[in-house]
N, C-alpha and C. Protein backbone atom coordinates (compact mmCIF):
# COMPACT_ATOMS: atom_id res chain seq x y z
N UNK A 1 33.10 37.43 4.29
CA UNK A 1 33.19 38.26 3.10
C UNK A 1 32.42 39.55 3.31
N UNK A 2 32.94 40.37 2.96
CA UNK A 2 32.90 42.42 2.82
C UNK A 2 32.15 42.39 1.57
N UNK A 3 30.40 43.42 1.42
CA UNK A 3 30.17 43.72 0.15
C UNK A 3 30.80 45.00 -0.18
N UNK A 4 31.08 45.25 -1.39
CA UNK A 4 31.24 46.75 -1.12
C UNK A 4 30.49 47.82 -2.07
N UNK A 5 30.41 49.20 -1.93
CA UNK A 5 29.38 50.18 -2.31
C UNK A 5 28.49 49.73 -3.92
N UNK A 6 29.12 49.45 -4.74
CA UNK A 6 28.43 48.67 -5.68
C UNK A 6 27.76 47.50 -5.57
N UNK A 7 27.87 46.48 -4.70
CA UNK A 7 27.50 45.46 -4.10
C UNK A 7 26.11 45.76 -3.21
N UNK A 8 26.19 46.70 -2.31
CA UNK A 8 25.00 47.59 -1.33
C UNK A 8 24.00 48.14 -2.43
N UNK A 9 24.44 48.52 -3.44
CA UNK A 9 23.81 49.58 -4.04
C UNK A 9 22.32 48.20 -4.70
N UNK A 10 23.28 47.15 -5.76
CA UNK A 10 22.28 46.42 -6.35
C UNK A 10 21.77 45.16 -5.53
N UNK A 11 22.17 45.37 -3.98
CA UNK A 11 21.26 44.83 -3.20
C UNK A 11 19.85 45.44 -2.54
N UNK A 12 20.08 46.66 -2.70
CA UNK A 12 18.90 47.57 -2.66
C UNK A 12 18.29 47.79 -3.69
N UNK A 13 18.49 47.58 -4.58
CA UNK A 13 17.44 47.75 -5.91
C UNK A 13 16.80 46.28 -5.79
N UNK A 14 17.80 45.80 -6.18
CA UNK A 14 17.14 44.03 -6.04
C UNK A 14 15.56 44.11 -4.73
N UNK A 15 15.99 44.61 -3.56
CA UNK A 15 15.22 44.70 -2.63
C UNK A 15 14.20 45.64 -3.00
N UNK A 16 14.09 46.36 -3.49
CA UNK A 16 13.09 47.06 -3.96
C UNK A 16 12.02 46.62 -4.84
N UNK A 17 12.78 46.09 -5.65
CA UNK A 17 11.72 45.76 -6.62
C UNK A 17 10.68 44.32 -6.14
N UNK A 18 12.26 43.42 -5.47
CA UNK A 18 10.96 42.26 -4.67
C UNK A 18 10.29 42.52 -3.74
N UNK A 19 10.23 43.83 -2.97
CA UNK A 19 8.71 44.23 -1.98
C UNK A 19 8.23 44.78 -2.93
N UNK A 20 8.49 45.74 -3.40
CA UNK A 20 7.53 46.70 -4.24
C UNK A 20 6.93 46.20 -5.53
N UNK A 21 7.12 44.82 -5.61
CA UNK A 21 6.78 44.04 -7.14
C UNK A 21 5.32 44.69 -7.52
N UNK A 22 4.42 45.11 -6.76
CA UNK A 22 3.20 44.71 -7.08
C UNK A 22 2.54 46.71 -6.84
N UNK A 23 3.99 47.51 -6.90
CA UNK A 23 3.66 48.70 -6.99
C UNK A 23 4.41 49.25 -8.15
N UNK A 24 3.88 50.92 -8.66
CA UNK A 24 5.50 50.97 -9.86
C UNK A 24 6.24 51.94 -8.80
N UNK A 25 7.48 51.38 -9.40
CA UNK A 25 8.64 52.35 -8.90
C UNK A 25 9.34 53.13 -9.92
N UNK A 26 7.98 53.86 -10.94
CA UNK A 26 9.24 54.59 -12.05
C UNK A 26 10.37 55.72 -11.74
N UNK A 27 11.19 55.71 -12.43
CA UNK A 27 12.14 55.93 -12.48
C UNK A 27 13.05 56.00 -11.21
N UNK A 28 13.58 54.66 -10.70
CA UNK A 28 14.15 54.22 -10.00
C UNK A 28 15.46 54.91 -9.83
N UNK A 29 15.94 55.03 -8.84
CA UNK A 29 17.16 56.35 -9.11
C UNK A 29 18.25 56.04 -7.82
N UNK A 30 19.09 56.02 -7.97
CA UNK A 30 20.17 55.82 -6.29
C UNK A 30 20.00 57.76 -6.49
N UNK A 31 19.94 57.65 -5.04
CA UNK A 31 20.78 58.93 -4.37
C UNK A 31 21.25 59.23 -3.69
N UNK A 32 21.89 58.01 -2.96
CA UNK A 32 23.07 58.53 -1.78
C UNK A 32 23.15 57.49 -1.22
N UNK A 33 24.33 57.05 -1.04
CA UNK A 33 25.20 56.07 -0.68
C UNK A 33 26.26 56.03 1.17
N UNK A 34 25.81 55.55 1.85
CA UNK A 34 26.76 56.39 2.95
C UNK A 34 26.50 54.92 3.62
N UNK A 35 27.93 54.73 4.46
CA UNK A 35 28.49 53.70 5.44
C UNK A 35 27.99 54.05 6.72
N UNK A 36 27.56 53.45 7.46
CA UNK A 36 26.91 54.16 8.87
C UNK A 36 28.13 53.22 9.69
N UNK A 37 29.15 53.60 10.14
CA UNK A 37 30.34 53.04 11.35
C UNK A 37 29.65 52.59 12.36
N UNK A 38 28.60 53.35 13.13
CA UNK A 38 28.26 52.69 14.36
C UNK A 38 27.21 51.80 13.98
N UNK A 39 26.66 51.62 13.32
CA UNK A 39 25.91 50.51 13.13
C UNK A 39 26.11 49.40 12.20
N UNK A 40 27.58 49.64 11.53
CA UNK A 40 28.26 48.52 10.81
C UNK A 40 26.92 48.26 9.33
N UNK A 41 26.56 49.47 8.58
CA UNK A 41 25.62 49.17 7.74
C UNK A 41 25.70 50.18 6.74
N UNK A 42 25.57 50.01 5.54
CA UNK A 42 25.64 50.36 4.11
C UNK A 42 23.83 51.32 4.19
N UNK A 43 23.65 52.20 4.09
CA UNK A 43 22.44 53.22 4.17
C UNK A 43 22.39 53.64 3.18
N UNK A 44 21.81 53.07 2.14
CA UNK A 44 21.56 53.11 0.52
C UNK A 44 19.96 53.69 0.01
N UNK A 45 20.25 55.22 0.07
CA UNK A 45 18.58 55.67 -0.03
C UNK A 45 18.45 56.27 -2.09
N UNK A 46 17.38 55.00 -2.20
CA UNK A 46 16.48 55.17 -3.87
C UNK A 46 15.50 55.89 -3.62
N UNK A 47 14.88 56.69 -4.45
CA UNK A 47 13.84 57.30 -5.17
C UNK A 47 13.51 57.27 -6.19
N UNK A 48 11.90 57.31 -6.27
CA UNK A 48 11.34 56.64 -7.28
C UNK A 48 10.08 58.10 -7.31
N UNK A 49 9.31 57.79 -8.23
CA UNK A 49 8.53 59.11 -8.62
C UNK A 49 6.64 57.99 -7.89
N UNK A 50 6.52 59.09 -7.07
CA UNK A 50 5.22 58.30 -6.33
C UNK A 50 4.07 58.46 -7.24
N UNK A 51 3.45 57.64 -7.01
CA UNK A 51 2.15 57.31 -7.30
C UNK A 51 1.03 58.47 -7.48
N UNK A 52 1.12 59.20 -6.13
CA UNK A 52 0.31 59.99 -6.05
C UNK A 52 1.12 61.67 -6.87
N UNK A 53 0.09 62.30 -7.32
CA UNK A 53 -0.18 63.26 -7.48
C UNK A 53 -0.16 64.34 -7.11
N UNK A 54 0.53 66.19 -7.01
CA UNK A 54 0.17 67.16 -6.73
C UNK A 54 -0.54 67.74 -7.32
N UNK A 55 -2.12 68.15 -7.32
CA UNK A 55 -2.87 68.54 -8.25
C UNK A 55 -2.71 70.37 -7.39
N UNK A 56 -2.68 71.12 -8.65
CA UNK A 56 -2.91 72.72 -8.60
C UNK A 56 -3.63 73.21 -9.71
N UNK A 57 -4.89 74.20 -9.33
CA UNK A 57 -5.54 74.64 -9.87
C UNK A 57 -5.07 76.06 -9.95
N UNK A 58 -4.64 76.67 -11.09
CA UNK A 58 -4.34 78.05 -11.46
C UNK A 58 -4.98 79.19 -11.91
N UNK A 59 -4.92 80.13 -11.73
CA UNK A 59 -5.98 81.40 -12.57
C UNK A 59 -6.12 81.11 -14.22
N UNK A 60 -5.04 80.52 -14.95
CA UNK A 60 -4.91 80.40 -16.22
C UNK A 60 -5.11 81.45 -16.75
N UNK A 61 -5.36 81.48 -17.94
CA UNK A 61 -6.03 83.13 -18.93
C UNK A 61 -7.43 83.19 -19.13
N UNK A 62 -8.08 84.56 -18.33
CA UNK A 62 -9.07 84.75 -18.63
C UNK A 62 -10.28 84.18 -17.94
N UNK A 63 -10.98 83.41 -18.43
CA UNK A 63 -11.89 82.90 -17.13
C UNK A 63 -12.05 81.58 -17.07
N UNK A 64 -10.87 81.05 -17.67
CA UNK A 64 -10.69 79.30 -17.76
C UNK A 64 -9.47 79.12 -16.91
N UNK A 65 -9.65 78.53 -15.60
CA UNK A 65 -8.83 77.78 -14.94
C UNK A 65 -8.05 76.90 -15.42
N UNK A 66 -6.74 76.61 -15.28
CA UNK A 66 -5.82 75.58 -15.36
C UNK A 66 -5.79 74.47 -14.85
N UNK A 67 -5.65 73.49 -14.73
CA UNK A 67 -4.81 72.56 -13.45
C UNK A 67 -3.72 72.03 -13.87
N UNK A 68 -2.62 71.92 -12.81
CA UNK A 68 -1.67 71.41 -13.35
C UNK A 68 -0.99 70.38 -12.52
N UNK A 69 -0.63 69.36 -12.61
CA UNK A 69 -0.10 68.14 -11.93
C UNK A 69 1.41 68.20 -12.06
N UNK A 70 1.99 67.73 -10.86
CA UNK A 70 3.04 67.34 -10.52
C UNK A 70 3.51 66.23 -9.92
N UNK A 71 4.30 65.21 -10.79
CA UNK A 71 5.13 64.36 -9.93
C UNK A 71 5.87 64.21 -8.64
N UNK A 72 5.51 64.04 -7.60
CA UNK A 72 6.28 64.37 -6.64
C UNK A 72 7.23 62.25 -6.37
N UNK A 73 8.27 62.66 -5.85
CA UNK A 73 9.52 61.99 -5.60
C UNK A 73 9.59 61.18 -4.50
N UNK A 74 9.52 60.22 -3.79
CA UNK A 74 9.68 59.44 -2.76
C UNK A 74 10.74 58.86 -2.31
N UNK A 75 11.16 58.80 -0.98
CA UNK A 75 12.69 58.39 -0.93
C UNK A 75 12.92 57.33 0.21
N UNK A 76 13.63 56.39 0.46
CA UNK A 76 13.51 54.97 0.51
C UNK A 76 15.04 54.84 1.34
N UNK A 77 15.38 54.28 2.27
CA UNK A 77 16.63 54.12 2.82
C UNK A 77 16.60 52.64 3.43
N UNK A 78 17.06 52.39 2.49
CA UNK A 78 17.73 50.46 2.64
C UNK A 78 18.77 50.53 3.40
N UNK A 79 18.53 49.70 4.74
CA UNK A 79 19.62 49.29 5.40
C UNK A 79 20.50 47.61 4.73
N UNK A 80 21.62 48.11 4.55
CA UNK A 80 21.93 46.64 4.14
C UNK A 80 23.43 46.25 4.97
N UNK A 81 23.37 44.82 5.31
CA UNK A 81 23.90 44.49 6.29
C UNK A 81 25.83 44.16 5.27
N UNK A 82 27.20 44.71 5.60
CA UNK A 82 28.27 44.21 5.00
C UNK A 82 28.52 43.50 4.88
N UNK A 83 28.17 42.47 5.72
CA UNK A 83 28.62 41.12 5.45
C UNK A 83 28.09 40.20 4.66
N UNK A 84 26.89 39.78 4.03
CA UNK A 84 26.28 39.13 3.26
C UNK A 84 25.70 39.89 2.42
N UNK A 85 25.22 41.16 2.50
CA UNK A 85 24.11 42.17 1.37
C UNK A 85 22.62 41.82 1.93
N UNK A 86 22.18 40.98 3.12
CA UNK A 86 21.07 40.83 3.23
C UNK A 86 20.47 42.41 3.82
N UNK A 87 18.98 42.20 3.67
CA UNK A 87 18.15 43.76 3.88
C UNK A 87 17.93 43.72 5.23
N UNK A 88 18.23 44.73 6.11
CA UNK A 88 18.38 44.78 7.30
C UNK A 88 16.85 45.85 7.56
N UNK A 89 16.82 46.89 6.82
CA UNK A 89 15.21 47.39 7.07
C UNK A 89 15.38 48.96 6.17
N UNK A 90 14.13 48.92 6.06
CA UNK A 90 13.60 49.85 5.27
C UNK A 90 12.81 51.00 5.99
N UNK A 91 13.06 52.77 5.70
CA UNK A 91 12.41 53.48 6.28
C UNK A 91 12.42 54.38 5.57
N UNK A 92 11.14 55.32 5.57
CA UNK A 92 11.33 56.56 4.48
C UNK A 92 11.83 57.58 5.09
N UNK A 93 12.54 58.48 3.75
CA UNK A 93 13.20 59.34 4.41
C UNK A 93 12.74 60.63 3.67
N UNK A 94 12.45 61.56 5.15
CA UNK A 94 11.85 62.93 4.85
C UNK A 94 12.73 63.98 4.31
N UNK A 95 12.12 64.69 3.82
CA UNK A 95 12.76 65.72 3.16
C UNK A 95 12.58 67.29 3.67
């Protein structure tokens, strides 16, 4: 039996959340979906909003500094195997 792209997709979430149980993964997000031919594998990369922090300190107005934080985005590429949906491996992917 063949999974197919909807099948890959909530085998990678599923997989996500059971390694990452014990981290948050807010706002969990698919973003790209692609069949890899030579390696016979479903390459299903989520992003989630990381943990960490961009902290920036600004001139602001006058002689009070700003800071301002930013969410930055993390991105995740589940290999998942067609034939069963099992997780074949996980690697981050740069931007």
């Amino acid at each position: 039996m063949s999974i197919d792209i909807k099948e890959a997709v909530k085998a990678a979430r599923e997989s996500a959340r059971a390694l990452f149980d014990q981290e948050p993964l807010d706002n969990l997000a698919l973003e790209e979906v692609v069949f890899d031919d030579a390696r016979n594998q479903w390459l299903v990369t989520l992003g989630y909003d990381s943990p960490h922090k961009l902290i920036r300190r600004t001139s602001g107005s006058g002689l009070f500094p700003t800071v301002e934080e930013e969410t930055l985005r993390e991105y995740q590429i589940f290999r998942i195997d067609p034939s069963d949906g099992h997780l074949v491996s996980i690697s981050i992917r740069k931007l």
